[in-house]
C-alpha atoms as a PDB file:
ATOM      1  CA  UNK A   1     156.899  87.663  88.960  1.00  0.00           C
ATOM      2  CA  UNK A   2     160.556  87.409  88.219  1.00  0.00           C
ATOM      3  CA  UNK A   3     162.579  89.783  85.993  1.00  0.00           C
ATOM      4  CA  UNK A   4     165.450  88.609  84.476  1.00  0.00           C
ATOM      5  CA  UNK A   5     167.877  90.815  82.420  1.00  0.00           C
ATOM      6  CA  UNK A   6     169.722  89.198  79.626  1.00  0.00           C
ATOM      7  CA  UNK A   7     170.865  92.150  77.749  1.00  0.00           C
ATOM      8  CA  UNK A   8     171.033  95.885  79.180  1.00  0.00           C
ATOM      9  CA  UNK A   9     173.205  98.015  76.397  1.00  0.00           C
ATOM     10  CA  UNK A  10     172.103 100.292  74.035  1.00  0.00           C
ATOM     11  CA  UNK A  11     173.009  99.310  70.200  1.00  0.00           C
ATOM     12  CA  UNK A  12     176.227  97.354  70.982  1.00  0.00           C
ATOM     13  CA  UNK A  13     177.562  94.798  73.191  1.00  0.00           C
ATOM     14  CA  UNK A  14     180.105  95.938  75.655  1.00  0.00           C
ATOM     15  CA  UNK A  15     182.249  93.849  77.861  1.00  0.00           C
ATOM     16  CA  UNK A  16     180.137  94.155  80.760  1.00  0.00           C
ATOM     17  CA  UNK A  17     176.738  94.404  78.603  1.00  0.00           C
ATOM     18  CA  UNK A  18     174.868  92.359  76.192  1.00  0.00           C
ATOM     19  CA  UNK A  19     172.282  93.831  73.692  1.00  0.00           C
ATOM     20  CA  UNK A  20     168.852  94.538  74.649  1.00  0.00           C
ATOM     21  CA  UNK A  21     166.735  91.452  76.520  1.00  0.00           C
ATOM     22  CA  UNK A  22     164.352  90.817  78.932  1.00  0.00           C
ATOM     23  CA  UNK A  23     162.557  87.862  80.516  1.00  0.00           C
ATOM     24  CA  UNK A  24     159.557  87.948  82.704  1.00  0.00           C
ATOM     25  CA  UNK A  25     158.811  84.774  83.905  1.00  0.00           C
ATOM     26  CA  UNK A  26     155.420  84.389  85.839  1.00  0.00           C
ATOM     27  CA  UNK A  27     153.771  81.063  86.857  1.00  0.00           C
ATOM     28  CA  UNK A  28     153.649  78.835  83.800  1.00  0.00           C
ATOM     29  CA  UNK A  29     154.544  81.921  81.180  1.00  0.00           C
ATOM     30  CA  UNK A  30     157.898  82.926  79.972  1.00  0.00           C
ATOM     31  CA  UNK A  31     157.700  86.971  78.562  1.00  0.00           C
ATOM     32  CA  UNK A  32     161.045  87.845  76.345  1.00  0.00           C
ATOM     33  CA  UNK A  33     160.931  90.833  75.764  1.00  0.00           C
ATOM     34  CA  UNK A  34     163.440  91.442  72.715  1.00  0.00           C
ATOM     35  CA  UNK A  35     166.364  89.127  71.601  1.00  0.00           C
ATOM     36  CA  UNK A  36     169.720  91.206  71.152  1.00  0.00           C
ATOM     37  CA  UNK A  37     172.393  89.439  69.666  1.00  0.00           C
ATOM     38  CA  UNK A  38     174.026  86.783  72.017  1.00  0.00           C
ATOM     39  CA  UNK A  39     170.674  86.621  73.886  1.00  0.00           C
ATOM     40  CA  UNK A  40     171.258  82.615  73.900  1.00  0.00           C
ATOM     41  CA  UNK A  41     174.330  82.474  75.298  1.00  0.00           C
ATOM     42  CA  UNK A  42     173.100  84.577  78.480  1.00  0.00           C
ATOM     43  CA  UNK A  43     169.814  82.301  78.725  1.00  0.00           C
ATOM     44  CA  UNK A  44     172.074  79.119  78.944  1.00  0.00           C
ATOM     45  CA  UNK A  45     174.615  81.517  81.455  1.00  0.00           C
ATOM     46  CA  UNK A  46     171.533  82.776  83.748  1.00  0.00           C
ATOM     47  CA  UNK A  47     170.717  78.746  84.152  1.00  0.00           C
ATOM     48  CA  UNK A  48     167.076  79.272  82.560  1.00  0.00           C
ATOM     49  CA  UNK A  49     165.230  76.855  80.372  1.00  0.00           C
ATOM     50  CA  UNK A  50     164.919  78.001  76.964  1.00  0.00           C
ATOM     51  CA  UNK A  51     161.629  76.047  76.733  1.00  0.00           C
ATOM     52  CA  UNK A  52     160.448  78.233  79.573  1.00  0.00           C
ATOM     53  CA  UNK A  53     159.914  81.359  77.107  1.00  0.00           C
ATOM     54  CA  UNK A  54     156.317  81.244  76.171  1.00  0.00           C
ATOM     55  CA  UNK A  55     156.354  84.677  74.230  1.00  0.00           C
ATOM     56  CA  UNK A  56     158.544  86.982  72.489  1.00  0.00           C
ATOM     57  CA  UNK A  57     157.814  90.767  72.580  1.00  0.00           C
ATOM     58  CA  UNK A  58     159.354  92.833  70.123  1.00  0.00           C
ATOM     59  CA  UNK A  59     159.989  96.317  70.715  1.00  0.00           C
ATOM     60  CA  UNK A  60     161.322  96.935  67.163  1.00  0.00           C
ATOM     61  CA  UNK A  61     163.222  95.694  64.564  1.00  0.00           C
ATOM     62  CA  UNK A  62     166.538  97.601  65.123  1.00  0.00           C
ATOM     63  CA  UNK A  63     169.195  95.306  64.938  1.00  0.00           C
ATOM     64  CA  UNK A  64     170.130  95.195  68.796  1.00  0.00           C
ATOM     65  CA  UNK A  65     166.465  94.349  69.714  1.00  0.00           C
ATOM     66  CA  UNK A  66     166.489  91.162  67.663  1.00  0.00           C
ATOM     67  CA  UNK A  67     169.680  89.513  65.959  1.00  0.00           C
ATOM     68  CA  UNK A  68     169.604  87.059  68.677  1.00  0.00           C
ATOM     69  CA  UNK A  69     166.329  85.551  67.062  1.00  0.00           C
ATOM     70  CA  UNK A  70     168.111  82.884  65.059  1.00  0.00           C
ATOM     71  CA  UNK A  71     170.029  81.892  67.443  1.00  0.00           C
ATOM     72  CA  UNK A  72     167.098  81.350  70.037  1.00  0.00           C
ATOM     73  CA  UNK A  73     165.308  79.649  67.838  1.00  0.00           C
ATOM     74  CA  UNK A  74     168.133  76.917  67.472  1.00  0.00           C
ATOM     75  CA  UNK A  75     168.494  77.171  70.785  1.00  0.00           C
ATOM     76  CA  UNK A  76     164.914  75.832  71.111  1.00  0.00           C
ATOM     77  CA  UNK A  77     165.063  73.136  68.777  1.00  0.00           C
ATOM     78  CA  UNK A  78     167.906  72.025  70.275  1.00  0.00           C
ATOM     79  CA  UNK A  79     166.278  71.922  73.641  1.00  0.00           C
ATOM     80  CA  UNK A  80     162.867  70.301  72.278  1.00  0.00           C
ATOM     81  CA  UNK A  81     160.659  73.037  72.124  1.00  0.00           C
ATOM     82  CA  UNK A  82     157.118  71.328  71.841  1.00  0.00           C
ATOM     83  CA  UNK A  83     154.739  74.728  72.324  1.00  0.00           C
ATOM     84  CA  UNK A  84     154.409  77.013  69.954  1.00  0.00           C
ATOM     85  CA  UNK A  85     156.004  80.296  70.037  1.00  0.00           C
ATOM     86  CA  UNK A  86     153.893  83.556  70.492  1.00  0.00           C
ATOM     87  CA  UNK A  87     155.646  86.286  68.579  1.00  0.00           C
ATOM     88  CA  UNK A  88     154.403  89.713  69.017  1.00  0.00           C
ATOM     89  CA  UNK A  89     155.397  92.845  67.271  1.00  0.00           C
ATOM     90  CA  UNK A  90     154.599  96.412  65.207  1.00  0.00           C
ATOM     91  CA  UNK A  91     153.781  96.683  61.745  1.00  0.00           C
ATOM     92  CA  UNK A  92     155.881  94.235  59.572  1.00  0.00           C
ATOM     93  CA  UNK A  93     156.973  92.486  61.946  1.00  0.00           C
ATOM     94  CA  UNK A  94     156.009  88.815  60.046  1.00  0.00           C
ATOM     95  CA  UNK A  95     157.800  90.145  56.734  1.00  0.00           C
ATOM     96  CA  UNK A  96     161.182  91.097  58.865  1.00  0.00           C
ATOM     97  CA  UNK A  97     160.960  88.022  61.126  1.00  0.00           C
ATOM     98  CA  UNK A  98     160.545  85.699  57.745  1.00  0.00           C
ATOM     99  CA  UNK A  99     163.567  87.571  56.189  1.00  0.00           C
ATOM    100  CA  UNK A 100     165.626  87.412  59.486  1.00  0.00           C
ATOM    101  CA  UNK A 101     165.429  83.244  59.667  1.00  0.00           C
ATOM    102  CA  UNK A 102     165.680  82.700  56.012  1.00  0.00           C
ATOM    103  CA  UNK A 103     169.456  84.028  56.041  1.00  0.00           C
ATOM    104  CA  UNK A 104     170.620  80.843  57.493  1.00  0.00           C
ATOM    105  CA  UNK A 105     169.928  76.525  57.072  1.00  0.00           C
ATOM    106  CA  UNK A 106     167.905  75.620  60.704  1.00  0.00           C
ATOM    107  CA  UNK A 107     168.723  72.316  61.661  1.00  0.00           C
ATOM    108  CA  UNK A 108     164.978  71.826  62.880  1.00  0.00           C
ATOM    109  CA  UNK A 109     162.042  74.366  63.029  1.00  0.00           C
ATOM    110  CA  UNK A 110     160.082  76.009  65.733  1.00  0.00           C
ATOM    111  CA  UNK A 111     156.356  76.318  65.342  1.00  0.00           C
ATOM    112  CA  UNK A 112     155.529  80.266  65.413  1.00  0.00           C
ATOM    113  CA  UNK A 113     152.252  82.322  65.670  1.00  0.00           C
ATOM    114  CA  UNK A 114     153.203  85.646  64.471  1.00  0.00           C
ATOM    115  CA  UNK A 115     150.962  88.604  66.184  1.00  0.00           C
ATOM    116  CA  UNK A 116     151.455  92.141  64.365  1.00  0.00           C
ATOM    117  CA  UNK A 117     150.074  95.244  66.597  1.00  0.00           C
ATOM    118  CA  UNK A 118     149.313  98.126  64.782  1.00  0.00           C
ATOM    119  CA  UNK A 119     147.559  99.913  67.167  1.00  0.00           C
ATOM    120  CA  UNK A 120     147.477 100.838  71.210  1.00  0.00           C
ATOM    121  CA  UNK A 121     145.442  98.057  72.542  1.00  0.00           C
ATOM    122  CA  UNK A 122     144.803  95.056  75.260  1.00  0.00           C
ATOM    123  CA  UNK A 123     146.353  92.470  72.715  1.00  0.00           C
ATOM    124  CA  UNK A 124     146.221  89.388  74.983  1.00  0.00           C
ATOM    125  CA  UNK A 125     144.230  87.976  78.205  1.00  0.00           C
ATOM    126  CA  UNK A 126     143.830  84.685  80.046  1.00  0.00           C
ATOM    127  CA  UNK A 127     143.069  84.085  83.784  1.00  0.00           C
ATOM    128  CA  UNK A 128     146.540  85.529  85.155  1.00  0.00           C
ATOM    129  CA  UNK A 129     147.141  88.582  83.157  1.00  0.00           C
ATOM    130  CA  UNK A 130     146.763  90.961  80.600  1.00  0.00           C
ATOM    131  CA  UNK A 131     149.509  92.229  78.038  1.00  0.00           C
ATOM    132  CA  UNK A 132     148.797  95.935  76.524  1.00  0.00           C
ATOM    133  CA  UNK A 133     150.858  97.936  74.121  1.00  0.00           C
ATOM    134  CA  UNK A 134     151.535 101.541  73.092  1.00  0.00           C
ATOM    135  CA  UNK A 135     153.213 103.114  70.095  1.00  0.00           C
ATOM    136  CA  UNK A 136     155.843 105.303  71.152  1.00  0.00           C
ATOM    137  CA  UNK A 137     158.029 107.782  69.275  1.00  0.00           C
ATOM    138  CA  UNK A 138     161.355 106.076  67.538  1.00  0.00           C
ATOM    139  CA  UNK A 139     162.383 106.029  63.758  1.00  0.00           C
ATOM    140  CA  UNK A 140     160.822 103.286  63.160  1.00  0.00           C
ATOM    141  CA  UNK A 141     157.756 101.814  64.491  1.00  0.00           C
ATOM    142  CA  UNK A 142     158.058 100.890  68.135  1.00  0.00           C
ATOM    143  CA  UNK A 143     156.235  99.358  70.909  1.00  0.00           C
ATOM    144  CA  UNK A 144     155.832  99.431  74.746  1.00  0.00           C
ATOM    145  CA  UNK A 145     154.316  96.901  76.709  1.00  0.00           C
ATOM    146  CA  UNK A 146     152.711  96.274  80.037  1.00  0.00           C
ATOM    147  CA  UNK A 147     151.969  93.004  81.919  1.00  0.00           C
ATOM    148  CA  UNK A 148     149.194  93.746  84.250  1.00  0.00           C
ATOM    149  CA  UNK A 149     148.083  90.416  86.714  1.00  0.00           C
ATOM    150  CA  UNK A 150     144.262  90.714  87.623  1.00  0.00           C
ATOM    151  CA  UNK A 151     142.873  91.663  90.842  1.00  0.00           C
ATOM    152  CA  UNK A 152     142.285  89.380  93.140  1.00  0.00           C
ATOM    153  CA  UNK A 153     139.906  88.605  96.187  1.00  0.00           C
ATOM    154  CA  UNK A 154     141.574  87.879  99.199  1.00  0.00           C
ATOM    155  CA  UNK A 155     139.343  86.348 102.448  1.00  0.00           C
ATOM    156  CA  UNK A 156     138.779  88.080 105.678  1.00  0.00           C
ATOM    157  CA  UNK A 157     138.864  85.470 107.549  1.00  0.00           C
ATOM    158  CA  UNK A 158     137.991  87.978 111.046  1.00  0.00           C
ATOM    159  CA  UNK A 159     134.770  88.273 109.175  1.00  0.00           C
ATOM    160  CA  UNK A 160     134.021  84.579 108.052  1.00  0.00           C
ATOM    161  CA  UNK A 161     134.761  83.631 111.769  1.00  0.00           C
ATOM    162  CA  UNK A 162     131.763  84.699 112.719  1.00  0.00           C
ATOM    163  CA  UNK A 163     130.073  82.597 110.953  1.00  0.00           C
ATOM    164  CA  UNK A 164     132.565  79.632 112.583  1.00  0.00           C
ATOM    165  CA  UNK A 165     134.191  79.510 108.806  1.00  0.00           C
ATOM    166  CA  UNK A 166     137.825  79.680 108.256  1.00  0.00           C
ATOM    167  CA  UNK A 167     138.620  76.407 106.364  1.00  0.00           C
ATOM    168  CA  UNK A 168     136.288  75.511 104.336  1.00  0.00           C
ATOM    169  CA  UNK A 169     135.895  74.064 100.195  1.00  0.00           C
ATOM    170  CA  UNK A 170     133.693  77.421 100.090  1.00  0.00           C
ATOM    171  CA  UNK A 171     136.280  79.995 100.900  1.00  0.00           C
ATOM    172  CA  UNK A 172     137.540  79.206  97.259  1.00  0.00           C
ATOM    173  CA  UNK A 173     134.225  80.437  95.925  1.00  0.00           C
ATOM    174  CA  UNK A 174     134.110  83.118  98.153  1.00  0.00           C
ATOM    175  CA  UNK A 175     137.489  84.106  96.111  1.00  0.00           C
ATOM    176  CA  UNK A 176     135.986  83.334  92.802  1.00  0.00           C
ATOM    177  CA  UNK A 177     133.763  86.245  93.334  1.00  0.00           C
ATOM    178  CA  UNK A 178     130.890  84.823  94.861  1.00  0.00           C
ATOM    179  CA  UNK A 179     128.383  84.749  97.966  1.00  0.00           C
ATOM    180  CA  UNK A 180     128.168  81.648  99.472  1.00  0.00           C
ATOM    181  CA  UNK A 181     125.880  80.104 102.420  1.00  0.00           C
ATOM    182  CA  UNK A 182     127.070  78.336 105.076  1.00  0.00           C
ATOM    183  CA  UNK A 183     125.147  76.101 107.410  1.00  0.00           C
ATOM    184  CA  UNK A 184     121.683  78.206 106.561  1.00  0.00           C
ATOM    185  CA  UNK A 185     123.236  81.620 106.677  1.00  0.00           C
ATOM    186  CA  UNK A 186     124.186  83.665 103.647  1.00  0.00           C
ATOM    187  CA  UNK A 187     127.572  85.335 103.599  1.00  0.00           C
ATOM    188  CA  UNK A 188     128.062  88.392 101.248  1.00  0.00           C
ATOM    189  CA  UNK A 189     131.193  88.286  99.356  1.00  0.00           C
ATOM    190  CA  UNK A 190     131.902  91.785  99.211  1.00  0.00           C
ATOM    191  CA  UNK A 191     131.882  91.939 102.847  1.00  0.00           C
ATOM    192  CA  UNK A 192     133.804  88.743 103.290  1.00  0.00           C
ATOM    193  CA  UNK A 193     136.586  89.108 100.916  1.00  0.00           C
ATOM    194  CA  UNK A 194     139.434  92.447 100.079  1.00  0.00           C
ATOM    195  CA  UNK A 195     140.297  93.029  97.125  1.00  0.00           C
ATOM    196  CA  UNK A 196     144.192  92.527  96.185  1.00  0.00           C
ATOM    197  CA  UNK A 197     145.332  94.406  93.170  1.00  0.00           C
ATOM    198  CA  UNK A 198     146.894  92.976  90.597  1.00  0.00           C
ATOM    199  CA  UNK A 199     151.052  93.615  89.666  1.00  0.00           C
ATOM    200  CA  UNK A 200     151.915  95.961  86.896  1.00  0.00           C
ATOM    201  CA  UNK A 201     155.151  95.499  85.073  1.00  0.00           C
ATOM    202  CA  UNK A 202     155.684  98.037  81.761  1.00  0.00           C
ATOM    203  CA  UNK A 203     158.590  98.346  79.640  1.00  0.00           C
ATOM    204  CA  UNK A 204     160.033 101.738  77.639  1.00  0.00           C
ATOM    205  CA  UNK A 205     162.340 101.098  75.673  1.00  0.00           C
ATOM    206  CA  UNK A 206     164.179 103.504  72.408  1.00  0.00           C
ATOM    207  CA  UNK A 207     161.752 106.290  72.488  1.00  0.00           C
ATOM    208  CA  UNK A 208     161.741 109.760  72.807  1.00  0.00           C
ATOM    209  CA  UNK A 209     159.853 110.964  76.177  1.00  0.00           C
ATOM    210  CA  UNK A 210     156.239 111.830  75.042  1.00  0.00           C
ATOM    211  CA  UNK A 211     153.830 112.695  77.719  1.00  0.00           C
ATOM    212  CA  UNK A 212     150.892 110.040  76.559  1.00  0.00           C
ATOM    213  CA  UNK A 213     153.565 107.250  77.669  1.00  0.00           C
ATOM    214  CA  UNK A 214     152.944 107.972  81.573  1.00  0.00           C
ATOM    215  CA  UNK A 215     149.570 107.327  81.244  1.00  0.00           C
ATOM    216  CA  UNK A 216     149.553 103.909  79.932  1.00  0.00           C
ATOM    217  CA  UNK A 217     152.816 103.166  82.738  1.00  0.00           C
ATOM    218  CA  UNK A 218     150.545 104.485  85.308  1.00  0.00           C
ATOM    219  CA  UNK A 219     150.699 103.115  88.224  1.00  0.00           C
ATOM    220  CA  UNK A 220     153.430 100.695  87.491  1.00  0.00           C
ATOM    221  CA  UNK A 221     155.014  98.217  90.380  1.00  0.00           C
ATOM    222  CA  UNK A 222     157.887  98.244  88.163  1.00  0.00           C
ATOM    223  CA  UNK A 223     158.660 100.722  84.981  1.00  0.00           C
ATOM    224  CA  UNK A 224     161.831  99.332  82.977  1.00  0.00           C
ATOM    225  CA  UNK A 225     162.745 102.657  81.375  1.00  0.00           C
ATOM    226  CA  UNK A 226     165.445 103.463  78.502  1.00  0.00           C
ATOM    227  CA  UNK A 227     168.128 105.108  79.755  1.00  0.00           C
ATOM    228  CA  UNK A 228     170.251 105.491  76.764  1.00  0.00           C
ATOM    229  CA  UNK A 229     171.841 108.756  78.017  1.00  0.00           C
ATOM    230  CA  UNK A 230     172.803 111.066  80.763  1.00  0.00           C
ATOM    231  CA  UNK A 231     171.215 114.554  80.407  1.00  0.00           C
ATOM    232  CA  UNK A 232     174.292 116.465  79.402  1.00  0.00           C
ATOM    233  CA  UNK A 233     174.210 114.156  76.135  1.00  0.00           C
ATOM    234  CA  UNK A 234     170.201 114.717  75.221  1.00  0.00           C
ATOM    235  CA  UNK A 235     171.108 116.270  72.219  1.00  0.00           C
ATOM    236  CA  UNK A 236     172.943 113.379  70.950  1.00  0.00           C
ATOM    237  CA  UNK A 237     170.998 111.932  67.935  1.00  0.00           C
ATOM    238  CA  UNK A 238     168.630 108.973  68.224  1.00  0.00           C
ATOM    239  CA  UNK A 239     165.156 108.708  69.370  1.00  0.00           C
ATOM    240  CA  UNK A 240     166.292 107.825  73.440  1.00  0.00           C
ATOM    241  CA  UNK A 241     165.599 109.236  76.447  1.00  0.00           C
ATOM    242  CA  UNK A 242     167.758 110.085  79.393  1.00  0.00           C
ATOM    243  CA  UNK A 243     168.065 109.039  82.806  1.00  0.00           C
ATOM    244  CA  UNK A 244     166.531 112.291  84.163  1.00  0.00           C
ATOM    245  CA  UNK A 245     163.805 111.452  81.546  1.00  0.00           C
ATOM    246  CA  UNK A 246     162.972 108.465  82.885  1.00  0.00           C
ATOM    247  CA  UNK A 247     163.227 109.657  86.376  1.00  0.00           C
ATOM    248  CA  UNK A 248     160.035 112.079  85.686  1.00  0.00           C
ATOM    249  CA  UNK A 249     158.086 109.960  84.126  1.00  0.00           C
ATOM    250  CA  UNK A 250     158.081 107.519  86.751  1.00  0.00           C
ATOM    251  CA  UNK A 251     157.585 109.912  88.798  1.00  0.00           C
ATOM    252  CA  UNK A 252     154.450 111.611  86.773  1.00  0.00           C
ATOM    253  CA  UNK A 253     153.098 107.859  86.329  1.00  0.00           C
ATOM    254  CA  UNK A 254     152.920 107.227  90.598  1.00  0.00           C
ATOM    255  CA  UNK A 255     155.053 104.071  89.403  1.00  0.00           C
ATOM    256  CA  UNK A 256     157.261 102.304  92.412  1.00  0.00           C
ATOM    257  CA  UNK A 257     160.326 101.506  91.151  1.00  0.00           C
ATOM    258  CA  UNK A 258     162.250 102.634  88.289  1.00  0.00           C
ATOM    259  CA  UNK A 259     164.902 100.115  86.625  1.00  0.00           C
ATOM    260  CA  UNK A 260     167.386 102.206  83.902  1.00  0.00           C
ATOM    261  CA  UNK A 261     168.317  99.795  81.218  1.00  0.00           C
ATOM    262  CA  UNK A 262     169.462 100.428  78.110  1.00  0.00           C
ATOM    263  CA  UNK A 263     172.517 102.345  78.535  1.00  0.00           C
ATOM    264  CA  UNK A 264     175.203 103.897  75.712  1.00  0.00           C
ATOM    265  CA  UNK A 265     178.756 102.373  75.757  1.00  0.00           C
ATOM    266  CA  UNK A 266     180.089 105.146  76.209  1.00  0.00           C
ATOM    267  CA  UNK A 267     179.148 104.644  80.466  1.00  0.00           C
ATOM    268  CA  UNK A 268     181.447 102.046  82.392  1.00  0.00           C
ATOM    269  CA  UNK A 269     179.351 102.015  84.659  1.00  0.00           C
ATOM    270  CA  UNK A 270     175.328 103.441  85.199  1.00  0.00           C
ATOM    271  CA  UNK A 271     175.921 104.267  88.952  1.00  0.00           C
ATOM    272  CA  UNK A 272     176.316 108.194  87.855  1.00  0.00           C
ATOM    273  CA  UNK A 273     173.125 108.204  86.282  1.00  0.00           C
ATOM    274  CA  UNK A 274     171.312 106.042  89.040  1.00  0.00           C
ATOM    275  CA  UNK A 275     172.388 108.159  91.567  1.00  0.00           C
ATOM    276  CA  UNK A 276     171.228 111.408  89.067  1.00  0.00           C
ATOM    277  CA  UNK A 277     168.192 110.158  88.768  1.00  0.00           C
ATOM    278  CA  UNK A 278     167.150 109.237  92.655  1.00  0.00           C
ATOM    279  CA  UNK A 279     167.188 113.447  92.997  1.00  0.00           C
ATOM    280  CA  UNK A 280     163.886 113.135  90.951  1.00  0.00           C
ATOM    281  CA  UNK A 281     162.853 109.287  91.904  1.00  0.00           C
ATOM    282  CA  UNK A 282     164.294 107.518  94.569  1.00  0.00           C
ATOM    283  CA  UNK A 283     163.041 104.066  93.687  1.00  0.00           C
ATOM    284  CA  UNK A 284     165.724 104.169  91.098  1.00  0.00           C
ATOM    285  CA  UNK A 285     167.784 100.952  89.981  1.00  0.00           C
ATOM    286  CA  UNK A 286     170.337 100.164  87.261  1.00  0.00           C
ATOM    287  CA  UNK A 287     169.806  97.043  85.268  1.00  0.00           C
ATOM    288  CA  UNK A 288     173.181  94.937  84.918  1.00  0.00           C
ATOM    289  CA  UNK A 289     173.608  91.778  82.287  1.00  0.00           C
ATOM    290  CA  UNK A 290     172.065  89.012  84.872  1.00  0.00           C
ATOM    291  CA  UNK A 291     169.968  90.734  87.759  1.00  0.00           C
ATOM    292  CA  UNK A 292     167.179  89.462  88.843  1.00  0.00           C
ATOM    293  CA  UNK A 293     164.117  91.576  90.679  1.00  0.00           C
ATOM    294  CA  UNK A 294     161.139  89.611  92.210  1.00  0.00           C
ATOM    295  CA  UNK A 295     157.972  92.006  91.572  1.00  0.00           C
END
């Protein structure tokens, strides 16, 4: 899995920071999650394919999670987008989306499949993964997500030896879950093969820090967290969290790493709140406009 971030301010573009956006690209799949304003111009910047996005995930429909829509969806055309985009989203999200690309003449059109969510749920599955979702509390309805890859079976090979197998057509089945035989002699599958757990990547973003959101990040590789203030600002208004925020609730979720995205213009720079933030989680990283992380 590879985590590209597009976007990593919070309402406005800075210098240094474009709106909110997120890509997750794993095997043939291309996860966006949100499309600030701008969002194509840092696609075409980062060298990725726009045809590689697969699926849009919308947090919300504040304006710095998607005014880059129209603009990625000429960006597609314009690229020869043959697939049809997934769009997922909370409540409304097909009424905003329709009135968002009506307010300009496309010079082609994208096929769409519009997906609303209006509850916490497993929302799609195919061999690979799993992608979940979880209202959380903003202003407006808003989502998080989680990609979660399946378990898989890996072969002991120290145990197939001694049945003289280590390459073999079988082994595959052996990882499809099944007991195989092999030159007359059965071979048990849950003693031949360890199980590998699967990746978990979940994303909180513009919500206040309720305590139902650690269980559904639980046991995250990665937990993209909003970050929107430090702690000496947490009564500012909005519906955010702060760094030391997300620092507990990666830590009350057991999740690995911690990336802070999201951040106010007010900060330059994120490395004060990084460096906050490690007192509480030490897996903690700042998202900047461009990094990549391999999950």
């Amino acid at each position: 899995m590879k985590i590209t971030f597009l976007g990593t301010s919070a309402m406005l573009p800075t210098k240094e920071r474009n709106p909110s956006s997120i890509l997750i690209e794993y095997k043939s799949d291309g996860l966006l999650i949100d499309c600030g304003e701008g969002t194509q111009k840092q696609i075409r910047m980062a060298g990725i394919k726009p045809t590689k996005i697969t699926k849009l995930l919308i947090t919300h429909f504040h304006g710095d999670h998607i005014l880059g829509i129209p603009g990625l969806m000429q960006s597609l055309v314009a690229n020869n987008y043959e697939g049809v985009l997934e769009v997922y989203g909370p409540e409304k999200t097909s009424y905003y989306l329709k009135n968002l690309l009506k307010g300009f003449i496309a010079k082609g059109i994208v096929k769409i499949k519009v997906y609303e969510l209006k509850e916490n749920k497993k929302f799609f599955e195919n061999k690979d993964f799993t992608l979940s979702c979880k209202k959380v509390k903003h202003d407006i309805p808003c989502l998080a997500y989680s990609l979660k890859e399946k378990d898989t079976l890996k072969v002991n090979i120290e145990y197939t030896k001694k049945f003289g197998l280590t390459q073999h057509p079988l082994l595959g089945e052996l990882q499809k879950g099944k007991s195989i035989s092999y030159e007359g002699k059965k071979i048990d599958v849950k003693k031949a093969t360890v199980k590998k757990p699967g990746r978990k990547i979940s994303i909180v973003l513009d919500t206040l820090p309720e305590p139902s959101i650690a269980k559904f990040i639980e046991n995250s590789d990665v937990l993209i967290c909003d970050s929107t203030w430090d702690e000496r600002s947490k009564n500012k208004k909005g519906f955010h969290m702060t760094n030391l925020d997300a620092a507990k609730m990666a830590k009350k979720s057991k999740s690995k790493k911690l990336i802070l995205t999201h951040f106010s213009q007010r900060y330059k720079t994120a490395e004060e709140l990084v460096k906050e933030a490690k007192k509480i989680f030490k897996e903690t990283h700042e998202a900047k406009d461009f990094a990549v992380f391999n999950v």
